[in-house]
Protein backbone atom coordinates (compact mmCIF):
# COMPACT_ATOMS: atom_id res chain seq x y z
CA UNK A 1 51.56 107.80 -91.84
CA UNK A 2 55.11 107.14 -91.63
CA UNK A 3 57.10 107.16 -88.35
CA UNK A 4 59.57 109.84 -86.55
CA UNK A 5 62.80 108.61 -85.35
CA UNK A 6 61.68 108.80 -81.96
CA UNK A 7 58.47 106.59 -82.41
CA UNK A 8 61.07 103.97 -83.72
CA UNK A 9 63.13 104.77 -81.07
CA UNK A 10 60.04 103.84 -78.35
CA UNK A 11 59.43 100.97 -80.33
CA UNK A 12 62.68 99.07 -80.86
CA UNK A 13 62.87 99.46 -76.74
CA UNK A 14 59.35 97.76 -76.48
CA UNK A 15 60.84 95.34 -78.97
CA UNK A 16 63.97 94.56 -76.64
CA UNK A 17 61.90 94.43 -73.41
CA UNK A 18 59.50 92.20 -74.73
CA UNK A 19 57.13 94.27 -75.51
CA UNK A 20 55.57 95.41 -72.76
CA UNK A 21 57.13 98.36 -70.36
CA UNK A 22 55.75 100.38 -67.53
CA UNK A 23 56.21 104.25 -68.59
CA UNK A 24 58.45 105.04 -66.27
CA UNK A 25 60.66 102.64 -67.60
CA UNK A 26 59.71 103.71 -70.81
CA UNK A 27 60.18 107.76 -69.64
CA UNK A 28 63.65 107.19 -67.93
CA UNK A 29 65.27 104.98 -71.16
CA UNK A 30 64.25 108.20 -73.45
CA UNK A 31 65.36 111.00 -71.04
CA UNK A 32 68.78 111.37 -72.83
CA UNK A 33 67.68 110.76 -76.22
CA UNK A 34 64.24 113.18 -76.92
CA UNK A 35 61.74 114.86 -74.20
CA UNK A 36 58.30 114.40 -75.06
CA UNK A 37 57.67 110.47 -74.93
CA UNK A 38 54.12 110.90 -73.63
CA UNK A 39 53.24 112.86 -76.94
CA UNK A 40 55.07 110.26 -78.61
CA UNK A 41 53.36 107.00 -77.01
CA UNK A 42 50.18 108.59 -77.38
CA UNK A 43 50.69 108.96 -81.22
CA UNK A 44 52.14 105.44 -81.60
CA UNK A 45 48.52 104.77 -79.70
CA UNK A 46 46.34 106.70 -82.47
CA UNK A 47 48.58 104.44 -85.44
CA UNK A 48 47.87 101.60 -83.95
CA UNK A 49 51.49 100.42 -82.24
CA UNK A 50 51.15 100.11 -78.91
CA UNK A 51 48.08 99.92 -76.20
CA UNK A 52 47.79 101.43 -72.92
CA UNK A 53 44.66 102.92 -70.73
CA UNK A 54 43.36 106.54 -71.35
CA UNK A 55 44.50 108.60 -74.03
CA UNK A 56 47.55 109.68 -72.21
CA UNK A 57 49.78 107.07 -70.19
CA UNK A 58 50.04 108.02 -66.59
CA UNK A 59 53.21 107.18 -64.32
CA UNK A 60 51.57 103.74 -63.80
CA UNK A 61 50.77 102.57 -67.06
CA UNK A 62 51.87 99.58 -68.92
CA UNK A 63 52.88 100.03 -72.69
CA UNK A 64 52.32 97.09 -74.32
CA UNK A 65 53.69 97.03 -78.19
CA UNK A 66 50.89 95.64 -80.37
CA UNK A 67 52.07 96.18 -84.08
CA UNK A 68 55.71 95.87 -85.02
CA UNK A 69 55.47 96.27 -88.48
CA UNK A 70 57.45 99.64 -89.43
């Protein structure tokens, strides 16, 4: 399961914010690059990149990058 652009994208941000971001931060870094970051966190979730609570991050949510391995 190889990653999309975007997932590296998400990624390399955790990577340069040491590797933990709240999703708005997250949300407002992407908004000129790709819509769709929720879809895209919660897919990085299911491969086993980053951790947050629930299945979908909320507003709230902290995005911590777990694996950094590409």
């Amino acid at each position: 399961m190889g990653l999309n652009e975007h997932e590296h994208f998400i990624i390399n941000l955790l990577k340069d914010n040491g590797n933990k971001m709240n999703y708005r931060d997250i949300q407002k870094a992407c908004e000129n690059e790709f819509e769709g970051v929720r879809l895209f966190l919660k897919s990085l979730k299911e491969k086993g990149y980053v951790f947050f609570d629930g299945v979908i991050p909320g507003f709230s949510s902290e995005i911590e990058l777990i694996r950094e391995e590409l």
